[in-house]
PDB file of N, CA and C in Angstrom:
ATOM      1  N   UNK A   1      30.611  73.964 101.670  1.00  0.00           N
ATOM      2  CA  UNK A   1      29.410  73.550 102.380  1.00  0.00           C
ATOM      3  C   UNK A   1      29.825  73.007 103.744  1.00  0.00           C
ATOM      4  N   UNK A   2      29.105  73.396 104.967  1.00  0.00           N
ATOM      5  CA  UNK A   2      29.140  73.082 106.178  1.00  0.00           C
ATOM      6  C   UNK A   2      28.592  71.508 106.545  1.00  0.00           C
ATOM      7  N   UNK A   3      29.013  70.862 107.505  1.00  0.00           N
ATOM      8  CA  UNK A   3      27.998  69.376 107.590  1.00  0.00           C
ATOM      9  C   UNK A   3      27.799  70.085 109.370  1.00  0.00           C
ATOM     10  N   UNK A   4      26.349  69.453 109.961  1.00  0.00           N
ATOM     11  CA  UNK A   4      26.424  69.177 110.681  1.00  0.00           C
ATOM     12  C   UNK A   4      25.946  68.042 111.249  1.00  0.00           C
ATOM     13  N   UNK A   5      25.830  67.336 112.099  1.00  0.00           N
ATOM     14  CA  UNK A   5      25.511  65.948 112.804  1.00  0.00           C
ATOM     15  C   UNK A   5      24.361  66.387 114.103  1.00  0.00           C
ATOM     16  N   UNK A   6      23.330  65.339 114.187  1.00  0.00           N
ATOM     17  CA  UNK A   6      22.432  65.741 114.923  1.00  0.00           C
ATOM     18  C   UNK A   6      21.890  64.366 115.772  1.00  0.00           C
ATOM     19  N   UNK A   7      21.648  64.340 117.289  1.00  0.00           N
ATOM     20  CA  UNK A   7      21.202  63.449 117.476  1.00  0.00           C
ATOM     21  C   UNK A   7      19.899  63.046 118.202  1.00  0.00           C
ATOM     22  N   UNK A   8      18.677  62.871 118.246  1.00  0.00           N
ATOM     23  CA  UNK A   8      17.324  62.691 118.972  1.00  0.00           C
ATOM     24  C   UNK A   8      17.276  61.235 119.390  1.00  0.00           C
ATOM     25  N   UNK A   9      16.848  60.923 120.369  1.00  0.00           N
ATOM     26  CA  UNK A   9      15.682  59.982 120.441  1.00  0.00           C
ATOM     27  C   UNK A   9      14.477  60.251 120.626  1.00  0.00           C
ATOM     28  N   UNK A  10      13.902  58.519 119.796  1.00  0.00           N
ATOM     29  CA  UNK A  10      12.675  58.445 120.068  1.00  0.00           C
ATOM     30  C   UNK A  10      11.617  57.640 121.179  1.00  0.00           C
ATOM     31  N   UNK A  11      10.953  57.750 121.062  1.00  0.00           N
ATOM     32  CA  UNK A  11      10.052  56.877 122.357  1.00  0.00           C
ATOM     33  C   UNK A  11      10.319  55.086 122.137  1.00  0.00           C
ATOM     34  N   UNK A  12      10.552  54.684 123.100  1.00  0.00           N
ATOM     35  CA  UNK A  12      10.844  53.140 122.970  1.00  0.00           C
ATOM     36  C   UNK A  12       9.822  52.505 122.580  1.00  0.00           C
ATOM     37  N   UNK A  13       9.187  52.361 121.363  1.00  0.00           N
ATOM     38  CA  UNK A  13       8.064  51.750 121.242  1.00  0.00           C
ATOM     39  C   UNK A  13       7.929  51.282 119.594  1.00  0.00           C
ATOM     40  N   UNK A  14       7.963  50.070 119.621  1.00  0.00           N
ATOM     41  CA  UNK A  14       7.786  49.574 118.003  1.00  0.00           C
ATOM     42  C   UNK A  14       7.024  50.647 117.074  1.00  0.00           C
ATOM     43  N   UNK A  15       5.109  50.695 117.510  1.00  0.00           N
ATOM     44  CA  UNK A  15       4.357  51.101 116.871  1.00  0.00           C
ATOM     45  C   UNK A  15       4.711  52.459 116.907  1.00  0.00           C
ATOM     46  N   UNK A  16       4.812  53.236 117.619  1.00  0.00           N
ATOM     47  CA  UNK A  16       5.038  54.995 117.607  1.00  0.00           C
ATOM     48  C   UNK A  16       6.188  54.900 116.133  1.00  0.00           C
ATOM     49  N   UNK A  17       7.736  54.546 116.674  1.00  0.00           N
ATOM     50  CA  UNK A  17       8.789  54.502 115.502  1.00  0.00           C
ATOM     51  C   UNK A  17       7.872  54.040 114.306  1.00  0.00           C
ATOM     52  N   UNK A  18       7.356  53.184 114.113  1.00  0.00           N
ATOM     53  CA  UNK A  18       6.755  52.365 112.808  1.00  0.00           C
ATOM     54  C   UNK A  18       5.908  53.791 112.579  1.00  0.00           C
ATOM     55  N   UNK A  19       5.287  54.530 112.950  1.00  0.00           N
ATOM     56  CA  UNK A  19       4.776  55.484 112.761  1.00  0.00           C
ATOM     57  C   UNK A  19       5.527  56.818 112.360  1.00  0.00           C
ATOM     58  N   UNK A  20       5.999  56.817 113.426  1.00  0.00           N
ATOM     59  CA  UNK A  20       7.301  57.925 113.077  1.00  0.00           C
ATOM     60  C   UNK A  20       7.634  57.408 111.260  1.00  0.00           C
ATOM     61  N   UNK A  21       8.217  56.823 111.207  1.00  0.00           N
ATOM     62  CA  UNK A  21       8.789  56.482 109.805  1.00  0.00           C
ATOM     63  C   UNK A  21       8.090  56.879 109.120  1.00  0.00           C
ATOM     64  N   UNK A  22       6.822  56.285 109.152  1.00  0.00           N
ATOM     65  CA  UNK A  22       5.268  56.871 108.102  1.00  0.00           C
ATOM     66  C   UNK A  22       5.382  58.193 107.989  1.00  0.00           C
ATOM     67  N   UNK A  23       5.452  58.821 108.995  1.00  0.00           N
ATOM     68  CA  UNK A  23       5.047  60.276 108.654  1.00  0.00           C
ATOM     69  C   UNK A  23       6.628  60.982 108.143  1.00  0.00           C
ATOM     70  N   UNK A  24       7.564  60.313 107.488  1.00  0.00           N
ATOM     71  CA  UNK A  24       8.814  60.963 107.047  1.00  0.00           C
ATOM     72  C   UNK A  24       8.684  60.304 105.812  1.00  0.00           C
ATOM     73  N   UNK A  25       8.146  59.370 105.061  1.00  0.00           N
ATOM     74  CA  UNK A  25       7.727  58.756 104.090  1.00  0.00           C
ATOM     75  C   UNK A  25       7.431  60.185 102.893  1.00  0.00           C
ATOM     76  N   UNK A  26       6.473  60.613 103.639  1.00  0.00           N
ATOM     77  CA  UNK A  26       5.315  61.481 103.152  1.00  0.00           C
ATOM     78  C   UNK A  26       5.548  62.872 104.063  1.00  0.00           C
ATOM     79  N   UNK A  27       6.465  63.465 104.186  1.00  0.00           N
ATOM     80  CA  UNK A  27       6.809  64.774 105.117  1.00  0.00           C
ATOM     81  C   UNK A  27       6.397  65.846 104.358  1.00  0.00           C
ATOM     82  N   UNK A  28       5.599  66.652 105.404  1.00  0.00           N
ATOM     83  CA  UNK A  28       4.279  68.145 104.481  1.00  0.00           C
ATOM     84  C   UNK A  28       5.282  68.937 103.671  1.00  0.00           C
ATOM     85  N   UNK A  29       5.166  69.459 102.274  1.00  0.00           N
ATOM     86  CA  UNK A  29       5.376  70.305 101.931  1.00  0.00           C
ATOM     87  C   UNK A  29       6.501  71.635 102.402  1.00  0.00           C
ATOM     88  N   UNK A  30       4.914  72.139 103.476  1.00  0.00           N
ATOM     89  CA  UNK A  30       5.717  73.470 103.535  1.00  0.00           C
ATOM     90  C   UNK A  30       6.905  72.874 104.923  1.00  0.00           C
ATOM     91  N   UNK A  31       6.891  71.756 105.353  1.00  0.00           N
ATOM     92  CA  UNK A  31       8.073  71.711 106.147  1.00  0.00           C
ATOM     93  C   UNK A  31       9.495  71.581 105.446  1.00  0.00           C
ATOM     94  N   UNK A  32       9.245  70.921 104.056  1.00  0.00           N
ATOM     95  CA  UNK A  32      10.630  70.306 103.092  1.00  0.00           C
ATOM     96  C   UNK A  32      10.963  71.976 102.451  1.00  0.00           C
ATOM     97  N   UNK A  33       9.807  72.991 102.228  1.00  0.00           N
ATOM     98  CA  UNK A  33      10.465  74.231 101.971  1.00  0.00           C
ATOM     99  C   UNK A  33      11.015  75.028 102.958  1.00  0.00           C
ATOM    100  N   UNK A  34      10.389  74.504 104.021  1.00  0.00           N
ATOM    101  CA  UNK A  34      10.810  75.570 105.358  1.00  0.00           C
ATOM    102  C   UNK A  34      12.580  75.153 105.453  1.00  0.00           C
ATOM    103  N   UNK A  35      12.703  73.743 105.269  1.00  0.00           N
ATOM    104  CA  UNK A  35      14.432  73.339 105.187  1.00  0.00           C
ATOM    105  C   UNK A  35      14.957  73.876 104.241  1.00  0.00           C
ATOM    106  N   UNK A  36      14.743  73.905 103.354  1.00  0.00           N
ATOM    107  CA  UNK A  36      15.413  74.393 101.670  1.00  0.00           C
ATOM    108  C   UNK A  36      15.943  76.057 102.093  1.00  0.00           C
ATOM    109  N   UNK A  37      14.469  77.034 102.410  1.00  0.00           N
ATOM    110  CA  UNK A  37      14.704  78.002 102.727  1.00  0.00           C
ATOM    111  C   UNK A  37      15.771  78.614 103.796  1.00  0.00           C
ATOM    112  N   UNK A  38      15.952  77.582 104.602  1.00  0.00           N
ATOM    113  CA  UNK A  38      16.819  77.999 105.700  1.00  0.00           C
ATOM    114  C   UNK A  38      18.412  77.878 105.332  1.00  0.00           C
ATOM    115  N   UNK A  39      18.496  77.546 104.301  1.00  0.00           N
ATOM    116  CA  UNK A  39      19.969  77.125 103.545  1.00  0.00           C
ATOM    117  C   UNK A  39      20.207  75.799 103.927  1.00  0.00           C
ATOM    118  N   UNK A  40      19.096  74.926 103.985  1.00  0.00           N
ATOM    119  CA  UNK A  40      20.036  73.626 104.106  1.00  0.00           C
ATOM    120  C   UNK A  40      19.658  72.690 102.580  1.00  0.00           C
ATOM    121  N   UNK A  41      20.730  72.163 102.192  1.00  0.00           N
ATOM    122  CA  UNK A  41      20.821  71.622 101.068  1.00  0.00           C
ATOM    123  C   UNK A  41      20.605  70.353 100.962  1.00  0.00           C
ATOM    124  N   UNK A  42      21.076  69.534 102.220  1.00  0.00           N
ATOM    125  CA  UNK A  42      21.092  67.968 102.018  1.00  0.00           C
ATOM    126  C   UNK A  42      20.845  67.896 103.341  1.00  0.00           C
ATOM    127  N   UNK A  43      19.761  66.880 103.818  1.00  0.00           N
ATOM    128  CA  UNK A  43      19.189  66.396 104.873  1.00  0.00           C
ATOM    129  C   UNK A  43      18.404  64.772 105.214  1.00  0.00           C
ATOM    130  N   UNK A  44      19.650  64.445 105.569  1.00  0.00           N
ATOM    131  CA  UNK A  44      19.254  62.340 105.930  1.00  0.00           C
ATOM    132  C   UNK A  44      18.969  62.249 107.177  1.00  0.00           C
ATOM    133  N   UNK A  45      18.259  61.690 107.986  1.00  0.00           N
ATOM    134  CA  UNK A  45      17.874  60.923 109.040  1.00  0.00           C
ATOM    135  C   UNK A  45      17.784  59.830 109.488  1.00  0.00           C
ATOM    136  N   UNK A  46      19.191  59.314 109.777  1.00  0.00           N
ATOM    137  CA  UNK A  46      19.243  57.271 109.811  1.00  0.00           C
ATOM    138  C   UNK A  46      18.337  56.961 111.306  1.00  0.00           C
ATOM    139  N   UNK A  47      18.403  55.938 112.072  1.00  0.00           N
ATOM    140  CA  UNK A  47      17.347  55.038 112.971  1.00  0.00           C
ATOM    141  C   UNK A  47      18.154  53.981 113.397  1.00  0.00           C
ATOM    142  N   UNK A  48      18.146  53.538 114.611  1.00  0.00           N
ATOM    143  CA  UNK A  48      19.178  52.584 114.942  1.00  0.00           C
ATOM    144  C   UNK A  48      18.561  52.571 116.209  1.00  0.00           C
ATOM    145  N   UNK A  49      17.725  51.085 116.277  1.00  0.00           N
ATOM    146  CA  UNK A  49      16.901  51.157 117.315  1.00  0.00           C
ATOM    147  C   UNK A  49      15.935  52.078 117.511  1.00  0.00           C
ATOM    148  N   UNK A  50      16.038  53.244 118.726  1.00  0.00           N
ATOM    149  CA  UNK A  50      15.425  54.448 119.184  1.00  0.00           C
ATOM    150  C   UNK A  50      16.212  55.791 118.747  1.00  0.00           C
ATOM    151  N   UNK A  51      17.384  55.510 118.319  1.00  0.00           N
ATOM    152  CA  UNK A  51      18.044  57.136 118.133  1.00  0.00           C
ATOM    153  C   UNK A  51      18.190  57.171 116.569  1.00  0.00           C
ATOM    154  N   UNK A  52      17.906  58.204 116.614  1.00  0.00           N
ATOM    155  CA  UNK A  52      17.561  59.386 115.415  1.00  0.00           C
ATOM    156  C   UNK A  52      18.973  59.514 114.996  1.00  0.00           C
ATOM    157  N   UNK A  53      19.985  60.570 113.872  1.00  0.00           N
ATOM    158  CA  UNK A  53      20.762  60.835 113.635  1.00  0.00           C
ATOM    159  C   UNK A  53      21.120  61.148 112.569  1.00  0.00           C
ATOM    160  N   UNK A  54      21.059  63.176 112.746  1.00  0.00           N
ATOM    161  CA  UNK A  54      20.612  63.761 111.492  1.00  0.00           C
ATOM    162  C   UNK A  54      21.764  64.032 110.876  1.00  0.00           C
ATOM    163  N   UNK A  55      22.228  64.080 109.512  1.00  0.00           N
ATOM    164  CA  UNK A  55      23.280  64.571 108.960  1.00  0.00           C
ATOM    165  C   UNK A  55      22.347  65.825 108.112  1.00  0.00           C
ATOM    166  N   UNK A  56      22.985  67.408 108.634  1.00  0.00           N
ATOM    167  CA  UNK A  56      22.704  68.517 107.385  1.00  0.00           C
ATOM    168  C   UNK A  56      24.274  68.733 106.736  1.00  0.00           C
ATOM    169  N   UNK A  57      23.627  69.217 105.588  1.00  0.00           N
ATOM    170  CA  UNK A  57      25.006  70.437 104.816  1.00  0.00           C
ATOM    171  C   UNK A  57      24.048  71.342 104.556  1.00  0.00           C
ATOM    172  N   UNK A  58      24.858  72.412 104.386  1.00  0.00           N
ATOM    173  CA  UNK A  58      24.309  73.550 104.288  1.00  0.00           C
ATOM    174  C   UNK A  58      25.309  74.300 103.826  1.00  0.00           C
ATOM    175  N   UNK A  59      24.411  75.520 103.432  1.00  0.00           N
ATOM    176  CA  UNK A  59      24.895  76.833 102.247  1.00  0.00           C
ATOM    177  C   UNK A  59      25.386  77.715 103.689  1.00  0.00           C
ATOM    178  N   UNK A  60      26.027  78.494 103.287  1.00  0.00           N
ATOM    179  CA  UNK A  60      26.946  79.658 103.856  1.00  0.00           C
ATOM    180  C   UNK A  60      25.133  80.583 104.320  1.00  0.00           C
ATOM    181  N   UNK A  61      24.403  81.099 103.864  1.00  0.00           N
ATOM    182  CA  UNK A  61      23.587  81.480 103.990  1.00  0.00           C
ATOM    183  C   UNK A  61      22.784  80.826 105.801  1.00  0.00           C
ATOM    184  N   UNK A  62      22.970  79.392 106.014  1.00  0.00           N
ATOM    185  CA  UNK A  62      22.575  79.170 106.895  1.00  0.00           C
ATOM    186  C   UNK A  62      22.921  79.407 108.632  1.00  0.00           C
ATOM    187  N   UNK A  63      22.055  79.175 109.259  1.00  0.00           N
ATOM    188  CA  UNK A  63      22.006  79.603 110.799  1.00  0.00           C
ATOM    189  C   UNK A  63      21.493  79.734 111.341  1.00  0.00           C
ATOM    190  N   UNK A  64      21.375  78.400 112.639  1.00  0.00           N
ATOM    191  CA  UNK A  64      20.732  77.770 113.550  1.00  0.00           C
ATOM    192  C   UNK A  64      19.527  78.871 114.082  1.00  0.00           C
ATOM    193  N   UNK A  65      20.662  79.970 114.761  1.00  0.00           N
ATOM    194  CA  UNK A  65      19.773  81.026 115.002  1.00  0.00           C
ATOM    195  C   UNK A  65      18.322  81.334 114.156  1.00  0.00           C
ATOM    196  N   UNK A  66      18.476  81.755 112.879  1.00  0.00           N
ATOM    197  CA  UNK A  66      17.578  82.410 112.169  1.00  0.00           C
ATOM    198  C   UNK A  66      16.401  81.090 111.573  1.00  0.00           C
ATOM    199  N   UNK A  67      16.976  80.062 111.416  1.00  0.00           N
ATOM    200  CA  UNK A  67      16.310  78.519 111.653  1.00  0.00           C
ATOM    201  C   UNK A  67      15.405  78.875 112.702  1.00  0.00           C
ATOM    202  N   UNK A  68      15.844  79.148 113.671  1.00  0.00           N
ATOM    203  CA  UNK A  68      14.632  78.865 114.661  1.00  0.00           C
ATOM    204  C   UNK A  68      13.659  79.776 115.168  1.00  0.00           C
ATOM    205  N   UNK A  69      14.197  81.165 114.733  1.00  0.00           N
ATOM    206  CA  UNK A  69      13.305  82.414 114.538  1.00  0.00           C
ATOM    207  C   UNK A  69      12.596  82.109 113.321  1.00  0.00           C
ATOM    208  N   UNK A  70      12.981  80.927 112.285  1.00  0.00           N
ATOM    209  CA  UNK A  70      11.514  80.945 111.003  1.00  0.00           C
ATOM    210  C   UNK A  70      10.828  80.022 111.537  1.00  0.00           C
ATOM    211  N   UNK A  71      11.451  79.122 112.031  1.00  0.00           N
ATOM    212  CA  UNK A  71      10.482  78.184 112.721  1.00  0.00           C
ATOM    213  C   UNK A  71       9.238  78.622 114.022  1.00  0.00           C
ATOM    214  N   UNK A  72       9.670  79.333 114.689  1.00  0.00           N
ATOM    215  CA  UNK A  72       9.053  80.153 115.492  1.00  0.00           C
ATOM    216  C   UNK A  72       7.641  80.483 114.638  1.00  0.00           C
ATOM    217  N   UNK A  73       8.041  81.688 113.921  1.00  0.00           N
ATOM    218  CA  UNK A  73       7.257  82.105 113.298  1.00  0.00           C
ATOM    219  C   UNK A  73       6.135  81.892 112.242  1.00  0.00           C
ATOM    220  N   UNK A  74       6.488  80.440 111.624  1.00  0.00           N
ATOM    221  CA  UNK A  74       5.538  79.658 110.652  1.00  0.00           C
ATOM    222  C   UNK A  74       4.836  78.709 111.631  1.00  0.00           C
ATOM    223  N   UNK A  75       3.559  79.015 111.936  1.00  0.00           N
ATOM    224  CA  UNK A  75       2.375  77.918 112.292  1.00  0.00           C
ATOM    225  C   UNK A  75       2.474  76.158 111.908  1.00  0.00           C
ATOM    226  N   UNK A  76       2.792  76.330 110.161  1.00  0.00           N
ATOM    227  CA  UNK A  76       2.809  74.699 109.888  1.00  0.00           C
ATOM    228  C   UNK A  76       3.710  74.168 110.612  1.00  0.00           C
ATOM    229  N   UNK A  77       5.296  74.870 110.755  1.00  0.00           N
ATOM    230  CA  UNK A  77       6.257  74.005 111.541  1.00  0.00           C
ATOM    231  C   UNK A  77       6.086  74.051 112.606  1.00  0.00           C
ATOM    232  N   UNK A  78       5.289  74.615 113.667  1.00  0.00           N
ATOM    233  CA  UNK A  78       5.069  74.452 114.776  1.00  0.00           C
ATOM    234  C   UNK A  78       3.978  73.510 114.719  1.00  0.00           C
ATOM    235  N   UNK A  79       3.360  73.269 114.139  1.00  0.00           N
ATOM    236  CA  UNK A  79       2.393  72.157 114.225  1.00  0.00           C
ATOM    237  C   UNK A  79       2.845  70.811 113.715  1.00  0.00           C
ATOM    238  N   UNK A  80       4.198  70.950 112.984  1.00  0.00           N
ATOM    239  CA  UNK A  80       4.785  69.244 112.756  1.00  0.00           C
ATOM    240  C   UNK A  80       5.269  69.269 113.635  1.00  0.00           C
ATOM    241  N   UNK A  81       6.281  70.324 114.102  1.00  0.00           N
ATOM    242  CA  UNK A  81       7.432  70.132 115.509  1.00  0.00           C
ATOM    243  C   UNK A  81       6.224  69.041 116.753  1.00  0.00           C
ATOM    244  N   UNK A  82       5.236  69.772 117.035  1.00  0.00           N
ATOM    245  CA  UNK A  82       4.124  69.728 117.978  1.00  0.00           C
ATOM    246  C   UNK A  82       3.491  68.223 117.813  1.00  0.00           C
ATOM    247  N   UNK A  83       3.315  68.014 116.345  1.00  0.00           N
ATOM    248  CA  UNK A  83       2.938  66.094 116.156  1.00  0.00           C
ATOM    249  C   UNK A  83       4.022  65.323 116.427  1.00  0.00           C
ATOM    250  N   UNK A  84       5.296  65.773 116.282  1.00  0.00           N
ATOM    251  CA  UNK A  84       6.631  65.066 116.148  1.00  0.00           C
ATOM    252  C   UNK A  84       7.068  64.800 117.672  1.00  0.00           C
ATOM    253  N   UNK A  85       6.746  65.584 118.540  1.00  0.00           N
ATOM    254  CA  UNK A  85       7.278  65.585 119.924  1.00  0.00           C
ATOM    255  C   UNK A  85       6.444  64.281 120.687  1.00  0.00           C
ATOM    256  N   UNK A  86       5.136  63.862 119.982  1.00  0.00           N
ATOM    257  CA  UNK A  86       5.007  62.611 120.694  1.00  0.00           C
ATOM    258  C   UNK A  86       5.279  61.394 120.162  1.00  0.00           C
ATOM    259  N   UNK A  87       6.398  61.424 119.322  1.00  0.00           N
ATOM    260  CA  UNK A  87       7.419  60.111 118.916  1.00  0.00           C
ATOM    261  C   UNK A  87       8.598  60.529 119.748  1.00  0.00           C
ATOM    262  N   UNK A  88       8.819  61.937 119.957  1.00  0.00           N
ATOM    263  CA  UNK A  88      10.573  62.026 120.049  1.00  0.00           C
ATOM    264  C   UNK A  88      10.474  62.582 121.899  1.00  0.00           C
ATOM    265  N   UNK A  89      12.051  61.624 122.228  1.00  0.00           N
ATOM    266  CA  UNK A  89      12.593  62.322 123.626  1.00  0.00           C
ATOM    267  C   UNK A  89      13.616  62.711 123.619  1.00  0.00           C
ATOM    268  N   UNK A  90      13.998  63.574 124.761  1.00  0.00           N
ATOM    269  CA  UNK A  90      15.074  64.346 124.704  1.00  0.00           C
ATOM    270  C   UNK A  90      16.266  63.249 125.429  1.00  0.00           C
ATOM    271  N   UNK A  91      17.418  63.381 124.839  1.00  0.00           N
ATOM    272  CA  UNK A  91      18.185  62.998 125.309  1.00  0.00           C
ATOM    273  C   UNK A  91      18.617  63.181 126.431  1.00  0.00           C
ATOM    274  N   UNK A  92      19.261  61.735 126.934  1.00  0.00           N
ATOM    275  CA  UNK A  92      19.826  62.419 128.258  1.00  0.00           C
ATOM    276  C   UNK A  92      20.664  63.400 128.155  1.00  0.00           C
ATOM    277  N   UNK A  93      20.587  64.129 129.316  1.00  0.00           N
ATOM    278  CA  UNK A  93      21.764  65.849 129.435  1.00  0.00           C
ATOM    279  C   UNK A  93      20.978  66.925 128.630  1.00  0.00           C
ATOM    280  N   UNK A  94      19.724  67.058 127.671  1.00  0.00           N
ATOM    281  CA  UNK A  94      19.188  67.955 127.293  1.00  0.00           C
ATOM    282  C   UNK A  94      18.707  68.695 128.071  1.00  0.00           C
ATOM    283  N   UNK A  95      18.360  69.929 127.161  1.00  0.00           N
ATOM    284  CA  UNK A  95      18.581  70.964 128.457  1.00  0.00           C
ATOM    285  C   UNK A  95      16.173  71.139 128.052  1.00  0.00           C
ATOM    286  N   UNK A  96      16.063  71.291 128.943  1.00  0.00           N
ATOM    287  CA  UNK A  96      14.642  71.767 128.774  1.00  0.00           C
ATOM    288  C   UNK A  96      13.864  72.134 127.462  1.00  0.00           C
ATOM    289  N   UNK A  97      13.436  71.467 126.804  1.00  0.00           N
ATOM    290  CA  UNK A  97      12.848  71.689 125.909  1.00  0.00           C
ATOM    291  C   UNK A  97      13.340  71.573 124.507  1.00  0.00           C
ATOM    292  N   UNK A  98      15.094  71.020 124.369  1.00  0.00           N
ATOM    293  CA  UNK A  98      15.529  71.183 123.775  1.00  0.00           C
ATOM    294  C   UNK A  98      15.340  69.543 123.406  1.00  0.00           C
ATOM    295  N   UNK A  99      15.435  69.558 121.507  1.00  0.00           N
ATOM    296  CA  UNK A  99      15.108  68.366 121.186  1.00  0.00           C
ATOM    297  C   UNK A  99      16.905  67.637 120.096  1.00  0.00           C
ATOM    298  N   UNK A 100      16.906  68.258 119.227  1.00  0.00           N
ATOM    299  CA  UNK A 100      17.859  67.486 118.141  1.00  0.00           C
ATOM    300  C   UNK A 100      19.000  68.323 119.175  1.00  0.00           C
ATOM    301  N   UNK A 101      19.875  67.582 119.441  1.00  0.00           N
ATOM    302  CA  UNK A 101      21.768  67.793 120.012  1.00  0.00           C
ATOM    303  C   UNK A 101      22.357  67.847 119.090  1.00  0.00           C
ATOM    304  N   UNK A 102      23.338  69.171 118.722  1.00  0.00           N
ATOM    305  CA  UNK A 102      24.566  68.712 118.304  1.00  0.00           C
ATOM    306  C   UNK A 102      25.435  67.937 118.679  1.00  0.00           C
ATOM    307  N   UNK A 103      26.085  67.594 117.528  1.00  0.00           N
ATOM    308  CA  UNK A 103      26.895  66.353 117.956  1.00  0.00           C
ATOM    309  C   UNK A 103      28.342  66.985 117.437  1.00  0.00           C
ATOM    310  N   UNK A 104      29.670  66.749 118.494  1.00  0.00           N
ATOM    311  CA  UNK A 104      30.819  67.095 118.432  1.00  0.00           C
ATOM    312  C   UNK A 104      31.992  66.015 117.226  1.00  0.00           C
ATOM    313  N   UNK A 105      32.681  66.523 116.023  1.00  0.00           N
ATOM    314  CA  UNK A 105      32.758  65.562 115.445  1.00  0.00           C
ATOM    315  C   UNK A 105      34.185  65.501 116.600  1.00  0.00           C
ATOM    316  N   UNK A 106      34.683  63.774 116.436  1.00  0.00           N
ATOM    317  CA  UNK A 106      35.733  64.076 116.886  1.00  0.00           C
ATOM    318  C   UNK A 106      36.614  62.759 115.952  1.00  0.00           C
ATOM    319  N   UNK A 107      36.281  62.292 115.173  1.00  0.00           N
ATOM    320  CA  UNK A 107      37.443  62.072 113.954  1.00  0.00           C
ATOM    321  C   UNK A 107      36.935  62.110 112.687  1.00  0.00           C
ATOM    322  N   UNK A 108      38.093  62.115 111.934  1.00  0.00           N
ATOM    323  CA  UNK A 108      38.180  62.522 110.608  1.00  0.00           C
ATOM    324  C   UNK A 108      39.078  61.920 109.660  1.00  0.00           C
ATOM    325  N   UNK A 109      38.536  61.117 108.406  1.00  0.00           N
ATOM    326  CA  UNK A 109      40.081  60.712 107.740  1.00  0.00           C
ATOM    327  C   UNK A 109      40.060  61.407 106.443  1.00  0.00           C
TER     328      UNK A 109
END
C-alpha cells in the first residue's frame, strides 16, 4: 500500500472551521464511495489551527489522474468540492485552482 500526505488550508475563521468540521462529522455518502472507489483505503484529515493535513493509503489500483477524471465526472462531488471551497484556501505557491498539495516526504525512521 502507497501513503500519501496532503496539505490545504482553511479560511482563518473560528465559525467557517467549526463548520467545516460539522460537515466531515456527517460527510455525504456518495462522496465516502466516490473515495473507496478510487482505490483509496484509509483516509484521516488532522487540523492544526487553519491547515488541513491529509494522510491517504491506497491500493495499487489507485491514481490521482483517474481520481480526478471521476471526480470531474460525478455531479455530487462537484457539488461537495463546490460547498467545500468556501471553507478552504489555496496555499501559498498553489498553482490556480489547485486545492490539496502534495506533500514531499523527507524523513523516515
Amino acid at each position: 500500500m502507497k501513503r500519501y500526505c496532503l496539505a490545504l488550508d482553511l479560511v482563518d475563521d473560528e465559525q467557517l472551521i467549526a463548520e467545516y468540521k460539522q460537515y466531515h462529522q456527517s460527510v455525504w455518502p456518495e462522496i465516502k464511495e466516490s473515495i473507496i472507489a478510487s482505490g483509496i483505503e484509509n483516509l484521516d484529515i488532522y487540523l492544526t489551527g487553519n491547515r488541513l493535513f491529509m494522510i491517504m493509503e491506497v491500493n495499487e489500483s489507485f491514481s490521482f489522474e483517474e481520481k480526478g477524471k471521476a471526480d470531474l465526472a460525478n455531479p455530487k462531488v462537484q457539488e461537495w468540492e463546490t460547498l467545500m471551497w468556501k471553507f478552504q484556501q489555496a496555499l501559498p505557491g498553489a498553482k490556480p485552482g489547485e486545492k490539496w498539495i502534495l506533500m514531499d516526504q523527507i524523513f523516515k525512521l
